[in-house]
PDB file of N, CA and C in Angstrom:
ATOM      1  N   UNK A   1      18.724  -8.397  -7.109  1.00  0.00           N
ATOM      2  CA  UNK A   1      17.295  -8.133  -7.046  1.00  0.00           C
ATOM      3  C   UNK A   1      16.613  -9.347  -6.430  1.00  0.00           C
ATOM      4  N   UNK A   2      15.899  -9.153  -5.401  1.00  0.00           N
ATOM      5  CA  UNK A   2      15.222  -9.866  -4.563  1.00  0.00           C
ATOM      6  C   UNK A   2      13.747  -9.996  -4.560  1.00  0.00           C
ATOM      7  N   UNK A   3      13.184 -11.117  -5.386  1.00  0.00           N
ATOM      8  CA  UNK A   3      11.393 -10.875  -4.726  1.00  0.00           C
ATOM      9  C   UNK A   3      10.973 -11.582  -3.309  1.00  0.00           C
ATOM     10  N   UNK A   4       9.688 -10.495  -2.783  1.00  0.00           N
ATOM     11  CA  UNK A   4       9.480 -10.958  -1.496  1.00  0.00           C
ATOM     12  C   UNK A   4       7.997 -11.934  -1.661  1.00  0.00           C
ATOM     13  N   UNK A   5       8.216 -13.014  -0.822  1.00  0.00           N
ATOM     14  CA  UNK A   5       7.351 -14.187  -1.055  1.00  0.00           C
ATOM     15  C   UNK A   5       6.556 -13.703   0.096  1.00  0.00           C
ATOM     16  N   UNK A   6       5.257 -13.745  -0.079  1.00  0.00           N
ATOM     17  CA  UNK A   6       4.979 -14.247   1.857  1.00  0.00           C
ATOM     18  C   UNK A   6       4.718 -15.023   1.974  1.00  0.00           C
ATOM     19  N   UNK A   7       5.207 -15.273   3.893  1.00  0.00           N
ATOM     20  CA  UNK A   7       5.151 -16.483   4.349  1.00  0.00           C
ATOM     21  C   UNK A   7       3.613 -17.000   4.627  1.00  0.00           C
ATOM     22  N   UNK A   8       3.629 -18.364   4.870  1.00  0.00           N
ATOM     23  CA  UNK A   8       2.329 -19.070   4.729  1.00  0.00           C
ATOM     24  C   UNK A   8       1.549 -18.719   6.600  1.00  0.00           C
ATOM     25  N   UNK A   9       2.105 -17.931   7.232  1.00  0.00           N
ATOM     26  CA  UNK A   9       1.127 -17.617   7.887  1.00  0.00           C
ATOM     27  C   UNK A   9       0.294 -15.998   7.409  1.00  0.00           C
ATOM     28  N   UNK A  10       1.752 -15.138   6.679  1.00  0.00           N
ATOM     29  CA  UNK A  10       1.082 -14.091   6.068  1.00  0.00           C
ATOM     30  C   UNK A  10      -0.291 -15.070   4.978  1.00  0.00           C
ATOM     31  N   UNK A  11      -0.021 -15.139   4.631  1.00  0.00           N
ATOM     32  CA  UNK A  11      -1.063 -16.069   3.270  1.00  0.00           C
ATOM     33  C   UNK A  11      -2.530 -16.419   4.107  1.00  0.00           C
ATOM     34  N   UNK A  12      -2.112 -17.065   5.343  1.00  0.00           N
ATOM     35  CA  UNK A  12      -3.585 -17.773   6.055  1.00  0.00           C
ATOM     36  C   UNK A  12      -4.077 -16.457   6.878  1.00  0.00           C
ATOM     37  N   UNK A  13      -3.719 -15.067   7.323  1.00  0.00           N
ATOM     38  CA  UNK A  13      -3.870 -14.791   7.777  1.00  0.00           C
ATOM     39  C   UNK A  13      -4.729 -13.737   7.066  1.00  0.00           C
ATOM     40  N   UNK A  14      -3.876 -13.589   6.020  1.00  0.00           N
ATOM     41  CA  UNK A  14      -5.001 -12.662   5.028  1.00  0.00           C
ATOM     42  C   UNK A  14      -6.272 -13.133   4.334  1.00  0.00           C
ATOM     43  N   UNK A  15      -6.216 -14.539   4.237  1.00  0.00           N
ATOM     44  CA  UNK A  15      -7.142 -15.288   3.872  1.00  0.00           C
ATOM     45  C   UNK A  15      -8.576 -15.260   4.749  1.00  0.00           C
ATOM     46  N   UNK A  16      -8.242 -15.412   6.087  1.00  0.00           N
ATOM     47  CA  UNK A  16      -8.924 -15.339   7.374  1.00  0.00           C
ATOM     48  C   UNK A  16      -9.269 -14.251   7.805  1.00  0.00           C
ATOM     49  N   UNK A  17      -8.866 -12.802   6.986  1.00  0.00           N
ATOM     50  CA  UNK A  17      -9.439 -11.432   7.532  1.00  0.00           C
ATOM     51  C   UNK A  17      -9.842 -11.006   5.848  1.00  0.00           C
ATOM     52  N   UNK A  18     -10.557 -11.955   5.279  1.00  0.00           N
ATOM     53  CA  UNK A  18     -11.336 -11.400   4.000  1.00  0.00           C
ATOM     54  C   UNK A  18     -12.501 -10.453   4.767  1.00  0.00           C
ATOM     55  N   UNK A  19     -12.583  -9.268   4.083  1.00  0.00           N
ATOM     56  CA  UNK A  19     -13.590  -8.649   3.967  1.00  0.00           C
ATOM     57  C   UNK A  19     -15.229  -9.556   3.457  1.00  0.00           C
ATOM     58  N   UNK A  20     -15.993  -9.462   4.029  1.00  0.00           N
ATOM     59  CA  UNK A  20     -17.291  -9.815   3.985  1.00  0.00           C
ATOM     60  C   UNK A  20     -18.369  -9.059   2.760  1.00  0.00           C
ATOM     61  N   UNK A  21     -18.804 -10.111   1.625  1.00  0.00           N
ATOM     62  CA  UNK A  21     -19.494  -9.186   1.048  1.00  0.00           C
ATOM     63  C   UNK A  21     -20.840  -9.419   1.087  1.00  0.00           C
ATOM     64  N   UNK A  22     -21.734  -8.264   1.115  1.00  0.00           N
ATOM     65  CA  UNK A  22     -22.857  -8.574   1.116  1.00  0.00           C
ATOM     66  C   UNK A  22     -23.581  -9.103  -0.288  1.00  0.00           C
ATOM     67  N   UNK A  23     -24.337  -9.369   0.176  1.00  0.00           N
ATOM     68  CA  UNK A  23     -25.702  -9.448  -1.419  1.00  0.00           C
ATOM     69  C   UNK A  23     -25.761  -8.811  -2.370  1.00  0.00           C
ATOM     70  N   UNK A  24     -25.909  -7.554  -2.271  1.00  0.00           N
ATOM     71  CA  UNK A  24     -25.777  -6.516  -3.531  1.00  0.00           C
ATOM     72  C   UNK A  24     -24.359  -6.215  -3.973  1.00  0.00           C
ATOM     73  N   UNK A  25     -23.420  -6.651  -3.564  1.00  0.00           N
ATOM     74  CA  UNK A  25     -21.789  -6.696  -4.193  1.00  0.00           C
ATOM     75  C   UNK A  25     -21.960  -8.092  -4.651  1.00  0.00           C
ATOM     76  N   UNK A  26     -22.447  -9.164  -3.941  1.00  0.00           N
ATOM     77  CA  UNK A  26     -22.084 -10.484  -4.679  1.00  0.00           C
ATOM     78  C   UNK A  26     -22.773 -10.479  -6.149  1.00  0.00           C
ATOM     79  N   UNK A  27     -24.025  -9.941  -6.174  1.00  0.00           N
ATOM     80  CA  UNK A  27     -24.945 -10.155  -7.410  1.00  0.00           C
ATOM     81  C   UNK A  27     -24.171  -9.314  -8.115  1.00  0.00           C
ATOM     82  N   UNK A  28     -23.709  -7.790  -7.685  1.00  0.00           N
ATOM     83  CA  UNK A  28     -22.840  -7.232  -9.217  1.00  0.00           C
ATOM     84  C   UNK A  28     -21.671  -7.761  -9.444  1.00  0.00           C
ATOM     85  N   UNK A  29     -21.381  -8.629  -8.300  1.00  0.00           N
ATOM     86  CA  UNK A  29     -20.179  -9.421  -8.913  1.00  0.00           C
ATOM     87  C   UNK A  29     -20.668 -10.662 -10.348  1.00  0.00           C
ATOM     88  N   UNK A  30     -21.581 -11.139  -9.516  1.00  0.00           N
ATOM     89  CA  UNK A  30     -22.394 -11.985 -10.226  1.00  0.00           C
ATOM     90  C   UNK A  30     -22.339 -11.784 -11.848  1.00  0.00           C
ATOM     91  N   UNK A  31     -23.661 -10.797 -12.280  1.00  0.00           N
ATOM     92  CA  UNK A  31     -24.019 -10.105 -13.360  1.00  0.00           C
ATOM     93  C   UNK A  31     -23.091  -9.142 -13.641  1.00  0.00           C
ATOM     94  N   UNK A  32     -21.970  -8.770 -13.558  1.00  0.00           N
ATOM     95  CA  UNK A  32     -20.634  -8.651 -14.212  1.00  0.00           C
ATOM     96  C   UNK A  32     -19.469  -9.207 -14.060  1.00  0.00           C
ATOM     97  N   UNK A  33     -18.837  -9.515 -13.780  1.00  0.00           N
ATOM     98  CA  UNK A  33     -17.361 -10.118 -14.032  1.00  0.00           C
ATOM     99  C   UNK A  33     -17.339 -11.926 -14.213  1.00  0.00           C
ATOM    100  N   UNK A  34     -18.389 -12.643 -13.279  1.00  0.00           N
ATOM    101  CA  UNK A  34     -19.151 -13.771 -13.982  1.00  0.00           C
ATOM    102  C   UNK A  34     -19.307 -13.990 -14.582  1.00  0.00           C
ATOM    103  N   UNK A  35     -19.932 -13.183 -15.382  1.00  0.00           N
ATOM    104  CA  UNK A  35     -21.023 -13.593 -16.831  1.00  0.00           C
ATOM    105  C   UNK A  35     -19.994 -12.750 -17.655  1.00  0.00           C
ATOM    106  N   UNK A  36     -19.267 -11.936 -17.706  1.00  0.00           N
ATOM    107  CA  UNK A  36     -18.412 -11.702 -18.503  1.00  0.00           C
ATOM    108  C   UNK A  36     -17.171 -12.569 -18.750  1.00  0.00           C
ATOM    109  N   UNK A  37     -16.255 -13.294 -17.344  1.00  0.00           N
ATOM    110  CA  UNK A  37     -15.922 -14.319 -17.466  1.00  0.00           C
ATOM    111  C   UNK A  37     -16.105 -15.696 -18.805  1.00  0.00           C
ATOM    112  N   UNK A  38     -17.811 -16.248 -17.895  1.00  0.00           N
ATOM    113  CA  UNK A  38     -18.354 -16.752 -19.168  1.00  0.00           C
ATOM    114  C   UNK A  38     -18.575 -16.622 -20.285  1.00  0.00           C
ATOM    115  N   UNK A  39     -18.788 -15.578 -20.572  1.00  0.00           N
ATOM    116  CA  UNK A  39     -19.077 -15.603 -22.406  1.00  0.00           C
ATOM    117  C   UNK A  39     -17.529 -15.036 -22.735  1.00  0.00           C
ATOM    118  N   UNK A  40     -16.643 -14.750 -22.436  1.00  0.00           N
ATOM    119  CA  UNK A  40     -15.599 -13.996 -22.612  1.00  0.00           C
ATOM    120  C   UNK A  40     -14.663 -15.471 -23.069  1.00  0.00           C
ATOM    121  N   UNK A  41     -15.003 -16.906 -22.319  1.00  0.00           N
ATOM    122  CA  UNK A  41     -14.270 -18.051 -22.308  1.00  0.00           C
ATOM    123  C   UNK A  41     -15.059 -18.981 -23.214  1.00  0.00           C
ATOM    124  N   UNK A  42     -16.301 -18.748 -23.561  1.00  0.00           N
ATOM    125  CA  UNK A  42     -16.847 -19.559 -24.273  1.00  0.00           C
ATOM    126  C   UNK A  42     -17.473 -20.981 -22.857  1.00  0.00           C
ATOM    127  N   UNK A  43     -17.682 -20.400 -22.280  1.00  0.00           N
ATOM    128  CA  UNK A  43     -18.399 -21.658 -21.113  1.00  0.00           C
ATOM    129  C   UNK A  43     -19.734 -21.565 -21.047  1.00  0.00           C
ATOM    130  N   UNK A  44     -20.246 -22.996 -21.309  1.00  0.00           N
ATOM    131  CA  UNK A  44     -21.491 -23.070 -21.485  1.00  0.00           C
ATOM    132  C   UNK A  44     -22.451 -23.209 -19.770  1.00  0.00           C
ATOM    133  N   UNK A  45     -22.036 -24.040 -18.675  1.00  0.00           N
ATOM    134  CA  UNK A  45     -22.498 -23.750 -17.489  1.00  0.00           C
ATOM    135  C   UNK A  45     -21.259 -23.378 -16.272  1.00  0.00           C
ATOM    136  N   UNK A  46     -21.544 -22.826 -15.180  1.00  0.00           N
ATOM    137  CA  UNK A  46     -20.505 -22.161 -14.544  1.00  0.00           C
ATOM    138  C   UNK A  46     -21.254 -22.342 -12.545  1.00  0.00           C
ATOM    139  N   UNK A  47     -20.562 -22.587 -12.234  1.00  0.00           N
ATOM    140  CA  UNK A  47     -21.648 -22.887 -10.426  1.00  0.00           C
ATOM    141  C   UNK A  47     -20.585 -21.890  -9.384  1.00  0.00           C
ATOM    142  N   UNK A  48     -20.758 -20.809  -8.708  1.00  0.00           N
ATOM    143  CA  UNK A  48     -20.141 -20.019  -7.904  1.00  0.00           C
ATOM    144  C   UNK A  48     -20.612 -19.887  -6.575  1.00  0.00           C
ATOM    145  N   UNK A  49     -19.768 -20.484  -5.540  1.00  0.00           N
ATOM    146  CA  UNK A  49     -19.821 -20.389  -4.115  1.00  0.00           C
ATOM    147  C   UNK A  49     -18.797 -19.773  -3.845  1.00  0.00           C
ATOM    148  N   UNK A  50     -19.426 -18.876  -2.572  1.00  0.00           N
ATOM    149  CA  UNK A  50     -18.071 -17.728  -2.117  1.00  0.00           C
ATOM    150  C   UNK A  50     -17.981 -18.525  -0.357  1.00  0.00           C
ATOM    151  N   UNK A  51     -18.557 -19.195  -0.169  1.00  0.00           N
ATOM    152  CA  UNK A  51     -18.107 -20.264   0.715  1.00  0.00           C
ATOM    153  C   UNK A  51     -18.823 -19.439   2.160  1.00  0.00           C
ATOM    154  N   UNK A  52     -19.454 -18.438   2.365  1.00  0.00           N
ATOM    155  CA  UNK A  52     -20.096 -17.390   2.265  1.00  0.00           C
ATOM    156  C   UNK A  52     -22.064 -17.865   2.874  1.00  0.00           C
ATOM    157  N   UNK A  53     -22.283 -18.072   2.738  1.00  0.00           N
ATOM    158  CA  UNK A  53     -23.814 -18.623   1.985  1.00  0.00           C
ATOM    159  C   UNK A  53     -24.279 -17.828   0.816  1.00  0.00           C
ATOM    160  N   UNK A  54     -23.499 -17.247  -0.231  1.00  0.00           N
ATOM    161  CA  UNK A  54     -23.981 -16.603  -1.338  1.00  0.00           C
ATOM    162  C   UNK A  54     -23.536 -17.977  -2.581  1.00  0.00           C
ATOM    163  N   UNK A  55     -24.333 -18.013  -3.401  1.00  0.00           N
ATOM    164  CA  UNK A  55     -24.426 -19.116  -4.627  1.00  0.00           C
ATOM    165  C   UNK A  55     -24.938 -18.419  -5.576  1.00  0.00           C
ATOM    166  N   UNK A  56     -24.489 -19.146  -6.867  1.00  0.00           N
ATOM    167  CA  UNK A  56     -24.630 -18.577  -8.086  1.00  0.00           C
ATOM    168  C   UNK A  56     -24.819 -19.478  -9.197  1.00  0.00           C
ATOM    169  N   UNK A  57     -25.546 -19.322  -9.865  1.00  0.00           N
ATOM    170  CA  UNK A  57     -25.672 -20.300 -11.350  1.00  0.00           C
ATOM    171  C   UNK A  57     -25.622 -20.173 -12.541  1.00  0.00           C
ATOM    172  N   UNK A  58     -24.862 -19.979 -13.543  1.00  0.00           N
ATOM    173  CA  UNK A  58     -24.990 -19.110 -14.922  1.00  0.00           C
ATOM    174  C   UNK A  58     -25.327 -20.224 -15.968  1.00  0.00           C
ATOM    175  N   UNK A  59     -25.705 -19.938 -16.491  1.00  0.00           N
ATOM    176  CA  UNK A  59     -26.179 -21.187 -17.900  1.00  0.00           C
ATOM    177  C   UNK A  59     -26.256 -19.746 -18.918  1.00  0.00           C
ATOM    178  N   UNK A  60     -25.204 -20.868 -20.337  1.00  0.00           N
ATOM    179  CA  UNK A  60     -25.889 -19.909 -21.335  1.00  0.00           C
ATOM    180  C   UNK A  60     -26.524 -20.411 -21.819  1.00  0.00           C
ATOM    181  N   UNK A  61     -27.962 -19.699 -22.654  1.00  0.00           N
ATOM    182  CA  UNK A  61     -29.043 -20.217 -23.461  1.00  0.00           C
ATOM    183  C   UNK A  61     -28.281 -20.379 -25.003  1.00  0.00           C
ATOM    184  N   UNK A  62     -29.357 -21.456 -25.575  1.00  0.00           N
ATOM    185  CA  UNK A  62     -28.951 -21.282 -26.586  1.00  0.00           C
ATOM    186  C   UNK A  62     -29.125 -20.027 -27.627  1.00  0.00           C
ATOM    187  N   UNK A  63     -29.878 -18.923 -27.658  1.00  0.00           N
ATOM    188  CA  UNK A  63     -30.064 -17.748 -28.058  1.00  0.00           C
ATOM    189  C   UNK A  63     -28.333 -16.956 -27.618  1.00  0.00           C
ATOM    190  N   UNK A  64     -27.645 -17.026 -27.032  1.00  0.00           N
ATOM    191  CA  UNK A  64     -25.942 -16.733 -26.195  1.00  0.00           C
ATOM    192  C   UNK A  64     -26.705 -15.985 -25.326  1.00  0.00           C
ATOM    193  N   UNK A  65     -27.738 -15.228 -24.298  1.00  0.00           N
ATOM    194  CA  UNK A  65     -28.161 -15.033 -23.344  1.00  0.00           C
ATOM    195  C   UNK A  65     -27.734 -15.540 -22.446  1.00  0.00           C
ATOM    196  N   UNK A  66     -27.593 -15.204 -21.008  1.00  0.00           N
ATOM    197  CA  UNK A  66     -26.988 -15.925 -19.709  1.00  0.00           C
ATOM    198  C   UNK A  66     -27.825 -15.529 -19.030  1.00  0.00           C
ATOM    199  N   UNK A  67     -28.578 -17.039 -18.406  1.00  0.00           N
ATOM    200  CA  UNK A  67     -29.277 -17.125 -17.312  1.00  0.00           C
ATOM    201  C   UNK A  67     -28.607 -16.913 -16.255  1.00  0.00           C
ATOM    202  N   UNK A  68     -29.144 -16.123 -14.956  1.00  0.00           N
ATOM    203  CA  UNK A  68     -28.214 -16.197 -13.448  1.00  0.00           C
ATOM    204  C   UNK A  68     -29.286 -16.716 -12.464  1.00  0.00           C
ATOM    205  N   UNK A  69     -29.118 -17.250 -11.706  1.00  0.00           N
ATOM    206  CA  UNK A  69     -29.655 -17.482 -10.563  1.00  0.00           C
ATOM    207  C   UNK A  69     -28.641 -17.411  -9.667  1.00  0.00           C
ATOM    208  N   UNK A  70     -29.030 -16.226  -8.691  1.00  0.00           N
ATOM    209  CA  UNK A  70     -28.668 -16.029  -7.168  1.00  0.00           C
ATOM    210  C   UNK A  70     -28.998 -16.388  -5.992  1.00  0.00           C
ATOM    211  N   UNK A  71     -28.616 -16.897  -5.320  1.00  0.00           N
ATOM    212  CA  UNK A  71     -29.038 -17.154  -3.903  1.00  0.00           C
ATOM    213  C   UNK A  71     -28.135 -16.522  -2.939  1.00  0.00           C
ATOM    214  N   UNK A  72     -28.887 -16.319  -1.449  1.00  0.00           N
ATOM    215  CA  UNK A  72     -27.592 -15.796  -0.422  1.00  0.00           C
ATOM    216  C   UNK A  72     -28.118 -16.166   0.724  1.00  0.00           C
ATOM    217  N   UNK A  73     -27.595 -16.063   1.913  1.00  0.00           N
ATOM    218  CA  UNK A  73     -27.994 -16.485   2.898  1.00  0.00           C
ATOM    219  C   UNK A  73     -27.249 -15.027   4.030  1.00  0.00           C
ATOM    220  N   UNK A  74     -28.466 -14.283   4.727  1.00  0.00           N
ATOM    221  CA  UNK A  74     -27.469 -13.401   5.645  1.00  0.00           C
ATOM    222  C   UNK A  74     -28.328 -13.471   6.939  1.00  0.00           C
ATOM    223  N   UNK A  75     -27.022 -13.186   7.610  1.00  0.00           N
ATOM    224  CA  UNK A  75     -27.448 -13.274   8.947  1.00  0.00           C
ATOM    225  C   UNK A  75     -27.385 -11.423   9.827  1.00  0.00           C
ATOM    226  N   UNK A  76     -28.911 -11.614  10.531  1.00  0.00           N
ATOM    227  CA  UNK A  76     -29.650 -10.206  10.889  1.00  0.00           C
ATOM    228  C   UNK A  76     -29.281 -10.074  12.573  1.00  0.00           C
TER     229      UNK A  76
END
C-alpha cells in the first residue's frame, strides 16, 4: 500500500490557482467558522488576512460576545 504525496510544484500550483473570494463569502466566512473557531478554542483576540485585501478582527467581550470588524478591498 502506497500513499501519493504531491509534488511541490503540484502544491505551488494549486496554491497559485486559488479561487478568489469575494466580500460576502469572506464575511460568512468571517461570522461563522471564525468566530466559531474562537469561542470553540477559548481565544480571546484573533487578526485574519486572506492576503487578498480582505481583513478581519474578532475580540471577545467580556459579556463572551464577539466583536468582528471587516474590511475588504475590491477591485471594479
Amino acid at each position: 500500500m502506497t500513499d501519493k504525496h504531491a509534488t511541490i510544484e503540484e502544491m505551488t500550483e494549486a496554491a497559485t490557482q486559488k479561487e478568489k473570494r469575494d466580500r460576502k463569502n469572506w464575511v460568512t466566512f468571517v461570522e461563522s467558522d471564525a468566530v466559531n473557531f474562537l469561542t470553540l478554542n477559548d481565544i480571546g483576540k484573533m487578526t485574519l488576512d486572506d492576503g487578498e485585501g480582505n481583513k478581519a478582527k474578532l475580540t471577545r467581550r467580556k459579556d463572551g460576545s464577539v466583536y468582528v470588524e471587516c474590511t475588504s478591498s475590491n477591485v471594479l
